[in-house]
N, C-alpha and C. Protein backbone atom coordinates (compact mmCIF):
# COMPACT_ATOMS: atom_id res chain seq x y z
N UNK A 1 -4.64 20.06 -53.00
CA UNK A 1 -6.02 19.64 -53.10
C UNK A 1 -6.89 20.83 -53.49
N UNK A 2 -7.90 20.40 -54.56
CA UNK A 2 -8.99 21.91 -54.56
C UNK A 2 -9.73 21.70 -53.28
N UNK A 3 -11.00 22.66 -53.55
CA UNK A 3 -11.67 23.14 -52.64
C UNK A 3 -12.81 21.63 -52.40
N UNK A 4 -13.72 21.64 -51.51
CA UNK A 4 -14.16 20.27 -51.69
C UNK A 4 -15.29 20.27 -52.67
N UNK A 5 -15.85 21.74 -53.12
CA UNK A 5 -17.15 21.44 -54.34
C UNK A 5 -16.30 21.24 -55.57
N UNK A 6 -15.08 20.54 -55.56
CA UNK A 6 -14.31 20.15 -56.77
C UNK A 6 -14.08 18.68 -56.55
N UNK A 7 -14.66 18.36 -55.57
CA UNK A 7 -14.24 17.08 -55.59
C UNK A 7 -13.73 15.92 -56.95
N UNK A 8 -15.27 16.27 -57.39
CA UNK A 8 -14.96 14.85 -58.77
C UNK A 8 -14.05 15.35 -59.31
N UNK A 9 -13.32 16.56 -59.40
CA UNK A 9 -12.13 16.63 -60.35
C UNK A 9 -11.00 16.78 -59.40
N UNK A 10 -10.83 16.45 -58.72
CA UNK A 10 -9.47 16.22 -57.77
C UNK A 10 -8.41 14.78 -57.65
N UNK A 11 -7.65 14.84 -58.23
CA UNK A 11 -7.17 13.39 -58.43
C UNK A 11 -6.09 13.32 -57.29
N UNK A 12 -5.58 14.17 -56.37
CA UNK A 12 -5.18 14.57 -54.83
C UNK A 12 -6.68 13.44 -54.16
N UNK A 13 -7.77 14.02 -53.66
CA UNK A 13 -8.29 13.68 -52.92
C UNK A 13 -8.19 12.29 -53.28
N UNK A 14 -8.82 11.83 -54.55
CA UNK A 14 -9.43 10.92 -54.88
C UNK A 14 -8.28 9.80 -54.28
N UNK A 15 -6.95 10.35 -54.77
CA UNK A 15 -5.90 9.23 -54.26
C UNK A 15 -6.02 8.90 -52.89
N UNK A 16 -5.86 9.87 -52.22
CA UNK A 16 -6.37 9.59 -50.47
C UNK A 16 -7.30 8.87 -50.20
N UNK A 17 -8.73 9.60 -50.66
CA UNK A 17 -9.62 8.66 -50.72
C UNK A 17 -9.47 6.56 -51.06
N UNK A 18 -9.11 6.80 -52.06
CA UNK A 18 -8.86 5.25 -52.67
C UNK A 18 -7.54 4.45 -51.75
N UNK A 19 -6.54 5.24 -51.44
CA UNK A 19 -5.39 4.78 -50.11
C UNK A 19 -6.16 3.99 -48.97
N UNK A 20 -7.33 5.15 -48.21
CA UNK A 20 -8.01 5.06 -47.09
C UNK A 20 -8.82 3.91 -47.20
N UNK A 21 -9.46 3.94 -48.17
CA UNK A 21 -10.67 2.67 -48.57
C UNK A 21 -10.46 1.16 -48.71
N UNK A 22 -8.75 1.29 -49.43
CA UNK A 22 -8.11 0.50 -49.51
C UNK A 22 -7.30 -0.42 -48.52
N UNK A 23 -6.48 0.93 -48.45
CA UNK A 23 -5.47 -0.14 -47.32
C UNK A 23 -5.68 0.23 -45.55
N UNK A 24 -6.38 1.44 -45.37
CA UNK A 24 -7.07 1.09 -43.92
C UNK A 24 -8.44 0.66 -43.57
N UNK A 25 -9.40 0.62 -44.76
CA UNK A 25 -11.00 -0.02 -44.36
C UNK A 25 -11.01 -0.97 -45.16
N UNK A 26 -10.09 -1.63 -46.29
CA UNK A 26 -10.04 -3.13 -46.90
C UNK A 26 -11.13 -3.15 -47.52
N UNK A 27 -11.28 -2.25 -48.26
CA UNK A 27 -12.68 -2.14 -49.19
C UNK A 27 -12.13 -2.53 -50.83
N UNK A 28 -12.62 -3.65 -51.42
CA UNK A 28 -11.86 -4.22 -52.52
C UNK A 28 -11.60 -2.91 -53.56
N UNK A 29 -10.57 -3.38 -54.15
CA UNK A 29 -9.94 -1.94 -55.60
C UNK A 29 -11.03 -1.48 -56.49
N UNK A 30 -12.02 -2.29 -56.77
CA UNK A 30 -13.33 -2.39 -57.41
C UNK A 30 -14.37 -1.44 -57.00
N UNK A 31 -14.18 -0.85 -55.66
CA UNK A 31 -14.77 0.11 -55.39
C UNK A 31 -14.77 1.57 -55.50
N UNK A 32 -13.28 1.20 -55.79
CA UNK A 32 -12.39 2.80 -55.98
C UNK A 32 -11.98 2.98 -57.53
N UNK A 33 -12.72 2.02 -57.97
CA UNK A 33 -11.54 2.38 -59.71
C UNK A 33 -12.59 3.60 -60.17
N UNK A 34 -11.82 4.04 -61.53
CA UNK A 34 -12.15 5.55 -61.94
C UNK A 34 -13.78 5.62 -62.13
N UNK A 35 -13.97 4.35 -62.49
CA UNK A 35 -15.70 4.08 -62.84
C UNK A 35 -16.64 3.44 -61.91
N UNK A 36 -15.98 3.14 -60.53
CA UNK A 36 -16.80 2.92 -59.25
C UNK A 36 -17.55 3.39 -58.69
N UNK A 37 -17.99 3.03 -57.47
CA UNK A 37 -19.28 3.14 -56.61
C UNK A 37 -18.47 4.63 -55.89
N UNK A 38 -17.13 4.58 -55.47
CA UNK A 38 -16.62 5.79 -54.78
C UNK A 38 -16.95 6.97 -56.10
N UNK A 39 -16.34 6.77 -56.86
CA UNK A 39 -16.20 8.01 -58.39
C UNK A 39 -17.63 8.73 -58.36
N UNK A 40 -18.86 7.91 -58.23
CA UNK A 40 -20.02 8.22 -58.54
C UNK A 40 -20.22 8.77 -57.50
N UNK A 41 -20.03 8.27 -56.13
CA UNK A 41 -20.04 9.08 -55.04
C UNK A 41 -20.16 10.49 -54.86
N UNK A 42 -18.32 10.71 -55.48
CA UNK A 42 -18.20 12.17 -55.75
C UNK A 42 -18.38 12.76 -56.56
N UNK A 43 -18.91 12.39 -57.37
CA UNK A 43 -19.39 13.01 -58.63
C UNK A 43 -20.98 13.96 -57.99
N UNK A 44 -21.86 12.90 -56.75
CA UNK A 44 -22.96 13.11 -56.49
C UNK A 44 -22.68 14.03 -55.47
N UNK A 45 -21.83 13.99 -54.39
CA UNK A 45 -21.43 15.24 -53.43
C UNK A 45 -20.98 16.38 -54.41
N UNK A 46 -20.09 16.67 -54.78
CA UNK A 46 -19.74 17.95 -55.79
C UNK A 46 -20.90 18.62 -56.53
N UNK A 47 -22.17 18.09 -56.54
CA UNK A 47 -23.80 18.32 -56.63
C UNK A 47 -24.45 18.97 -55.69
N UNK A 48 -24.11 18.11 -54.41
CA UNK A 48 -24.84 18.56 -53.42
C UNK A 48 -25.13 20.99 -52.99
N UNK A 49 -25.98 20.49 -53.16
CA UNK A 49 -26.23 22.53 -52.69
C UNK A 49 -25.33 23.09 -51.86
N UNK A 50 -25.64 22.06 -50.55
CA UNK A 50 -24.97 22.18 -49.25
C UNK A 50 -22.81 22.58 -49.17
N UNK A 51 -22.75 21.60 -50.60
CA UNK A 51 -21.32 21.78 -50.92
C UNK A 51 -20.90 22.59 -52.18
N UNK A 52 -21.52 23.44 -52.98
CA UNK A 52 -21.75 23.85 -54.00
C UNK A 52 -21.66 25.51 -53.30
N UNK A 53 -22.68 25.64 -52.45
CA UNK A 53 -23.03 26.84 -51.83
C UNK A 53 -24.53 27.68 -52.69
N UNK A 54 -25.19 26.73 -53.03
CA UNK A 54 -26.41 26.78 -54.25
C UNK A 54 -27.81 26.58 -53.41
N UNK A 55 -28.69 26.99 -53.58
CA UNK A 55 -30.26 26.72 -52.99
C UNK A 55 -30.82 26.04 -53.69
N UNK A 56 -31.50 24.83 -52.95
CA UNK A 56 -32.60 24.24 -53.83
C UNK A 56 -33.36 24.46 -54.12
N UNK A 57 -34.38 24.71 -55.07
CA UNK A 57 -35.54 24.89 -55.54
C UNK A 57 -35.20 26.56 -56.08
């Protein structure tokens, strides 16, 4: 796995991720596909300052 401000490019996590969503919280496949609500997710954390190690403003 990379580090977690790599998220959106981790296809390790993402699989976990999409496993977890899937087959232990029963969250339909539609949520997890490459162009989903999860993808965008991490696309938007791997942004975040807080996970980046970046200051706002």
């Amino acid at each position: 796995m990379r580090p977690v401000n790599e998220i959106a490019q981790d296809a390790v996590r993402a699989e976990i991720d999409a496993r977890l969503a899937t087959e232990v919280l029963g969250f339909l496949p539609e949520l997890v596909a490459p162009d989903g609500p999860l993808a965008l997710l991490r696309q938007k954390l791997a942004l975040e300052p807080s996970i980046t190690g970046s200051k706002v403003g």
